[in-house]
PDB file of N, CA and C in Angstrom:
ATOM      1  N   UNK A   1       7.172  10.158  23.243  1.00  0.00           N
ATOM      2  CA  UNK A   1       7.680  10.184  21.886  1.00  0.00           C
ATOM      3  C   UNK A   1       7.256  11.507  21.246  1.00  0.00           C
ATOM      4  N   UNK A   2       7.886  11.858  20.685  1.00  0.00           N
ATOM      5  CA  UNK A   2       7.731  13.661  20.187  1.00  0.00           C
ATOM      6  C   UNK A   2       7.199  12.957  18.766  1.00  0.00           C
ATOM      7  N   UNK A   3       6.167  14.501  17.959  1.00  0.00           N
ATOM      8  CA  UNK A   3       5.692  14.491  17.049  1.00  0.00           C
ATOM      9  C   UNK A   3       7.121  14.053  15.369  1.00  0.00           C
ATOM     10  N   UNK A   4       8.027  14.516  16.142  1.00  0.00           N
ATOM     11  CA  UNK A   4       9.069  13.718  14.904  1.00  0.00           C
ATOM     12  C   UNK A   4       9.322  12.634  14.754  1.00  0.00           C
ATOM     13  N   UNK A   5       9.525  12.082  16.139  1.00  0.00           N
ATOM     14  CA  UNK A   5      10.129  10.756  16.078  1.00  0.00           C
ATOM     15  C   UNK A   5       8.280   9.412  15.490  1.00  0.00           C
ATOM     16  N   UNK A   6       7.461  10.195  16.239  1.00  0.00           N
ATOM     17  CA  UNK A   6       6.231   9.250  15.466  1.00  0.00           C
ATOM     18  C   UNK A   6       6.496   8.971  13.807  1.00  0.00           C
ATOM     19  N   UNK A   7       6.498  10.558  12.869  1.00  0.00           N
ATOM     20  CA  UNK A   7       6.736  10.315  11.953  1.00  0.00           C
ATOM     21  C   UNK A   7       7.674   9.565  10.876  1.00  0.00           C
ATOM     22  N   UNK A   8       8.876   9.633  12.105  1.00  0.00           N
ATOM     23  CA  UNK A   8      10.139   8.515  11.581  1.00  0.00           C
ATOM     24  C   UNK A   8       9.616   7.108  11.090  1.00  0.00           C
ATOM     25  N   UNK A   9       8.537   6.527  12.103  1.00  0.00           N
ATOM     26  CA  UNK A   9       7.498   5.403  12.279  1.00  0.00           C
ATOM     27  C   UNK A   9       7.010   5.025  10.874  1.00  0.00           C
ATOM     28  N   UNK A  10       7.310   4.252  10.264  1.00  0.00           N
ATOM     29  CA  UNK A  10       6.662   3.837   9.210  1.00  0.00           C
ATOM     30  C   UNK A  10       5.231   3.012   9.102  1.00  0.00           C
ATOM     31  N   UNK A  11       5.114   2.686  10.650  1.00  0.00           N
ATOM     32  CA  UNK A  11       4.081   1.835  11.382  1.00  0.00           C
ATOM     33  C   UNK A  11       2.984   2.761  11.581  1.00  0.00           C
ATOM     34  N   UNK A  12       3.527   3.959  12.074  1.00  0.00           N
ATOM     35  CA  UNK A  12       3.137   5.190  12.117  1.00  0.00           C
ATOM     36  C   UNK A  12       2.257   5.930  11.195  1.00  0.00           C
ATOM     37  N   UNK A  13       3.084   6.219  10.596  1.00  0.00           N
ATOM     38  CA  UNK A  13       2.321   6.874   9.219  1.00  0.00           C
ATOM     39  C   UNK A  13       1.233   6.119   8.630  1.00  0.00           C
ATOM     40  N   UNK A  14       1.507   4.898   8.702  1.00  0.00           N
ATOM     41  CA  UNK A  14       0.321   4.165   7.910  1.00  0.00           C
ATOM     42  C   UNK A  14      -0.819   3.800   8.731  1.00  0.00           C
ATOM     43  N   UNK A  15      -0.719   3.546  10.144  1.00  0.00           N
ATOM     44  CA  UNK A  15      -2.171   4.212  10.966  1.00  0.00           C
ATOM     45  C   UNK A  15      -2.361   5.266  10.897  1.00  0.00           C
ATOM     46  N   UNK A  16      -1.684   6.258  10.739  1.00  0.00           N
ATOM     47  CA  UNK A  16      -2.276   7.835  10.423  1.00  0.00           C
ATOM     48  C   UNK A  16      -3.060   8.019   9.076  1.00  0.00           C
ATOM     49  N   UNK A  17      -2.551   7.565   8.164  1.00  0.00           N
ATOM     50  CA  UNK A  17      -3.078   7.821   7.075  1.00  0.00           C
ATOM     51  C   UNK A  17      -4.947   6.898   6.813  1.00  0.00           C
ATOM     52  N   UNK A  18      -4.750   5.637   7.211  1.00  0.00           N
ATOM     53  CA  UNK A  18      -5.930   4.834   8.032  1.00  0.00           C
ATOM     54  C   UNK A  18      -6.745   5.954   8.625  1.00  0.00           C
ATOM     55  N   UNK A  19      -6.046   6.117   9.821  1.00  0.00           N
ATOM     56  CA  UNK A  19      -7.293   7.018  10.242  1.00  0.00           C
ATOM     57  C   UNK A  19      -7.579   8.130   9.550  1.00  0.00           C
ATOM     58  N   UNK A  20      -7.030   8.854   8.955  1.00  0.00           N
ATOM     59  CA  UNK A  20      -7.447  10.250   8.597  1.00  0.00           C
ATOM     60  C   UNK A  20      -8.015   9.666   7.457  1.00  0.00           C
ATOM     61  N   UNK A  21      -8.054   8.558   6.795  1.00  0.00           N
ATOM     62  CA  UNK A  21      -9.179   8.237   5.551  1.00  0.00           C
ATOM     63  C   UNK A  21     -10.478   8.130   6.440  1.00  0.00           C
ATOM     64  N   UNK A  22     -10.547   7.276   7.499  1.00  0.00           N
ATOM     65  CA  UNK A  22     -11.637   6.485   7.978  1.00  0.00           C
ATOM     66  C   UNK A  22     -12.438   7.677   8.409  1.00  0.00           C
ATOM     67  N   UNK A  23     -11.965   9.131   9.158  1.00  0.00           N
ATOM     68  CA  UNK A  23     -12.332   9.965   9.363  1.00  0.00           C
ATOM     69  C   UNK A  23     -12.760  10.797   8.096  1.00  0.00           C
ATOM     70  N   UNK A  24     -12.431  11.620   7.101  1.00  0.00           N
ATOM     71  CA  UNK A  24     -13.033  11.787   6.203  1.00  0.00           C
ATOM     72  C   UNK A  24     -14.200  10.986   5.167  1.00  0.00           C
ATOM     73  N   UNK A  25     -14.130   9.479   5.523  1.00  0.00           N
ATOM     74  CA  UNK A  25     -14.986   8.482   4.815  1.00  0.00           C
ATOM     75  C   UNK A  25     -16.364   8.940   6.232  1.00  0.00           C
ATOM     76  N   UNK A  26     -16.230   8.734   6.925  1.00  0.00           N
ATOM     77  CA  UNK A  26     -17.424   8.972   8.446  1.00  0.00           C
ATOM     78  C   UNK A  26     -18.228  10.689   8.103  1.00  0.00           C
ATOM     79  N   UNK A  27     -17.097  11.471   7.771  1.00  0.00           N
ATOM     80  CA  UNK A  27     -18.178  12.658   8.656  1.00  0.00           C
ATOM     81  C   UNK A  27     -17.219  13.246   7.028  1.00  0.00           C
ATOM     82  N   UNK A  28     -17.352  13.597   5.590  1.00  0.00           N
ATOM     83  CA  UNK A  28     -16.196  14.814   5.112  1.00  0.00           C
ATOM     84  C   UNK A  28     -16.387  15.894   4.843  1.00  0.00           C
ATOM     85  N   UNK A  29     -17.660  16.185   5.244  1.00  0.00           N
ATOM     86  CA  UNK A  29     -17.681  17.869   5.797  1.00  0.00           C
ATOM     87  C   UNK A  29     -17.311  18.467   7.022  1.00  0.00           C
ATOM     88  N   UNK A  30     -17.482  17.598   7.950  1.00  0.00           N
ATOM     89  CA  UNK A  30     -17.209  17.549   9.531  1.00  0.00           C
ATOM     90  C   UNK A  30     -15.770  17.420   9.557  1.00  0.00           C
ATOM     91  N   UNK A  31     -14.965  16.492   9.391  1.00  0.00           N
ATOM     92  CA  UNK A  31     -13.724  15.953   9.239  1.00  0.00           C
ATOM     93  C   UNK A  31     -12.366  16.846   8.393  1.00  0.00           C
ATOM     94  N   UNK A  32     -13.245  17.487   7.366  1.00  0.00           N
ATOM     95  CA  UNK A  32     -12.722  18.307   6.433  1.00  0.00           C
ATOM     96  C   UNK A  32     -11.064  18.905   7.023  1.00  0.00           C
ATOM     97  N   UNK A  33     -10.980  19.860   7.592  1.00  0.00           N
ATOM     98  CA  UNK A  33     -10.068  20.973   8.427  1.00  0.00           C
ATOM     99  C   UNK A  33      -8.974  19.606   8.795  1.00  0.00           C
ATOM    100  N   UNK A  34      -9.515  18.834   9.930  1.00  0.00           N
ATOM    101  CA  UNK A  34      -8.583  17.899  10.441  1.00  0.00           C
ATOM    102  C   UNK A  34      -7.790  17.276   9.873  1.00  0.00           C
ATOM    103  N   UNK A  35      -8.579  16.642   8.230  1.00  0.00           N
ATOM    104  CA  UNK A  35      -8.337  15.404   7.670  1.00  0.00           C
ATOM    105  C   UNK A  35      -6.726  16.500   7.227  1.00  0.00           C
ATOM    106  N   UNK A  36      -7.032  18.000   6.195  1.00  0.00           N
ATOM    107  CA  UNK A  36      -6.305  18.880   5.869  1.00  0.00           C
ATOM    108  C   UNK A  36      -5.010  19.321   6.650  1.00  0.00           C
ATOM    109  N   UNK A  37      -5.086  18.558   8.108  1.00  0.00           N
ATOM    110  CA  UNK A  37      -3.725  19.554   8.970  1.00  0.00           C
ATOM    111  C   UNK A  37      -3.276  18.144   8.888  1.00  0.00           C
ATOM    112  N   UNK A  38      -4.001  16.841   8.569  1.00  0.00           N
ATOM    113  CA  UNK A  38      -2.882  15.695   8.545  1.00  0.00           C
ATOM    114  C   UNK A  38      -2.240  15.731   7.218  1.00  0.00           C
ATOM    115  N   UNK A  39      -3.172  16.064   6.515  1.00  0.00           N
ATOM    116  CA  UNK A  39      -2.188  15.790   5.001  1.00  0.00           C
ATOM    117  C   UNK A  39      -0.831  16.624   5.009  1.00  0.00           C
ATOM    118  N   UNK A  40      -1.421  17.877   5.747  1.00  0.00           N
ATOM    119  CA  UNK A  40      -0.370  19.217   5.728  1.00  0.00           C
ATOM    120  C   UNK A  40       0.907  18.686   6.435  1.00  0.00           C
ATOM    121  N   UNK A  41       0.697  18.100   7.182  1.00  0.00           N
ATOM    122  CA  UNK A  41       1.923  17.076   8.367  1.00  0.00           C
ATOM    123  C   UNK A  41       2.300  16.118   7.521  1.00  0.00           C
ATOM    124  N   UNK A  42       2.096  15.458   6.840  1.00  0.00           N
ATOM    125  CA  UNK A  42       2.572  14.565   5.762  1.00  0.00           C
ATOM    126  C   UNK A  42       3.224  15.072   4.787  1.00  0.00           C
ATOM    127  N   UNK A  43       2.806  16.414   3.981  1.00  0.00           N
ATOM    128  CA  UNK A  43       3.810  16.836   3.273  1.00  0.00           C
ATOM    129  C   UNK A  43       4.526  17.395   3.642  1.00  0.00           C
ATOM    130  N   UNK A  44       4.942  18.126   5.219  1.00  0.00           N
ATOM    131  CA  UNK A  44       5.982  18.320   5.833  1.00  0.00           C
ATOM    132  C   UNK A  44       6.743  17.480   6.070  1.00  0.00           C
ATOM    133  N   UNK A  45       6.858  16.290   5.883  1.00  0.00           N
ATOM    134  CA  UNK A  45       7.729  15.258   6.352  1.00  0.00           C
ATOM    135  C   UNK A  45       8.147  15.439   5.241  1.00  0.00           C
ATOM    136  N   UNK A  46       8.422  14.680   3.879  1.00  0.00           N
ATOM    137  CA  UNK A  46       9.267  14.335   2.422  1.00  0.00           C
ATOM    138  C   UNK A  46       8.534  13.734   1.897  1.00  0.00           C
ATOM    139  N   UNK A  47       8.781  13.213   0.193  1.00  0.00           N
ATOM    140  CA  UNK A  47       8.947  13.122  -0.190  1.00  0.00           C
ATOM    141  C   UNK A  47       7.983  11.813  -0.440  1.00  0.00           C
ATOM    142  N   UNK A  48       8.659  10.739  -0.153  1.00  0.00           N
ATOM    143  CA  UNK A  48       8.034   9.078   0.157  1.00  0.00           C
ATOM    144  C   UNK A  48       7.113   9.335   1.057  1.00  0.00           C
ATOM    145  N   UNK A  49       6.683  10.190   2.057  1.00  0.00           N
ATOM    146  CA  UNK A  49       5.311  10.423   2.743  1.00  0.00           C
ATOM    147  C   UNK A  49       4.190  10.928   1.798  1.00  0.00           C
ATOM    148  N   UNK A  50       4.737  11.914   0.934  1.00  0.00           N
ATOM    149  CA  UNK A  50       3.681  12.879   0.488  1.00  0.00           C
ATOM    150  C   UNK A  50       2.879  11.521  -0.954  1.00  0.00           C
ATOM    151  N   UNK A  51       4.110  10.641  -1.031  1.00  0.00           N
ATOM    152  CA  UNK A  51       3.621   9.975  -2.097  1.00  0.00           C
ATOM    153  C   UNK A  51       2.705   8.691  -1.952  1.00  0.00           C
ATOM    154  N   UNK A  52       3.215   8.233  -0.392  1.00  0.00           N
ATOM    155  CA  UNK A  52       2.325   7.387   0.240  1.00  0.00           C
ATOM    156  C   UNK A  52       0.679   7.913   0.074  1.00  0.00           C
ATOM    157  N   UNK A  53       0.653   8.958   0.982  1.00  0.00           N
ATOM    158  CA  UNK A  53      -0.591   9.366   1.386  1.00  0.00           C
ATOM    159  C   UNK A  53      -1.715   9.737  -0.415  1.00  0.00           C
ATOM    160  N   UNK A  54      -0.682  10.234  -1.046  1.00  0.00           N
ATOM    161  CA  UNK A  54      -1.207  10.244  -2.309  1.00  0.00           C
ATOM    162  C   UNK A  54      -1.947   9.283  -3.049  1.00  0.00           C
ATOM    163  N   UNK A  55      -0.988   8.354  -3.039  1.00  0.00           N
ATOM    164  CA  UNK A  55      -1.437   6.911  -3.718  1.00  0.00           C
ATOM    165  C   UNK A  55      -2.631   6.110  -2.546  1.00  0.00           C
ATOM    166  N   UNK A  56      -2.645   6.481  -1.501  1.00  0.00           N
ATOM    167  CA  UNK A  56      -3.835   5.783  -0.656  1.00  0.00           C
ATOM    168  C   UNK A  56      -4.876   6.101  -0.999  1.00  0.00           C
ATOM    169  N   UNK A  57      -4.398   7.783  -1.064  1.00  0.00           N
ATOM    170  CA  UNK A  57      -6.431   8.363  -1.157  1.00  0.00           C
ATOM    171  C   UNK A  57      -6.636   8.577  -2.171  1.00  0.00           C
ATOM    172  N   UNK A  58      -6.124   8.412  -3.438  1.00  0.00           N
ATOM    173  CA  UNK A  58      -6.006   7.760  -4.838  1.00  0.00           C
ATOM    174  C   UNK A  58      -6.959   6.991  -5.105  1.00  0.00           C
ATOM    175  N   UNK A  59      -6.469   5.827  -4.688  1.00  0.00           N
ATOM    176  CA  UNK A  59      -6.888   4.428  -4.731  1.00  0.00           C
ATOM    177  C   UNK A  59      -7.951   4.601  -3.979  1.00  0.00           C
ATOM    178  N   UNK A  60      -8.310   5.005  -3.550  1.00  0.00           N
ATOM    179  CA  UNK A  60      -9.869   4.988  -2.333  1.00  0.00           C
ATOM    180  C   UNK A  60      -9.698   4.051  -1.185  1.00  0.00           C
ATOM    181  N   UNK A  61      -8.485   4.835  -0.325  1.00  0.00           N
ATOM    182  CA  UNK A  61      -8.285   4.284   0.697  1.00  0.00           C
ATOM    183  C   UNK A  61      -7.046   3.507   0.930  1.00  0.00           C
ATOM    184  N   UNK A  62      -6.187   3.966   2.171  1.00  0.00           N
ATOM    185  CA  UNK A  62      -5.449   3.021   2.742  1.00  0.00           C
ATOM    186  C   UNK A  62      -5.897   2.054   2.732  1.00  0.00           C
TER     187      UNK A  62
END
């Protein structure tokens, strides 16, 4: 499955976003860079992604 078609995944995105909290909640100085190239991949997708991920780490957490 190619890096697009994951993101199509709505199942997808929302274990991604899971993990890249759980990872910045563990280590967020360590985690920092990584947590940053997922968000960056999220707002490359649109619109309803960028707003998902927003409202998760908002709220303190997927």
């Amino acid at each position: 499955m190619s890096d697009e078609e994951r993101w199509d995944g709505v199942r997808w995105r929302r274990q991604q976003a899971d993990e890249t909290w759980d990872f910045l909640c563990a280590d967020p100085l360590g985690q920092l860079m990584a947590v940053l190239e997922q968000i960056g991949r999220a707002v490359g997708r649109d619109l309803v992604v960028v707003r998902q991920w927003t409202y998760s780490f908002r709220a303190g957490g997927p």
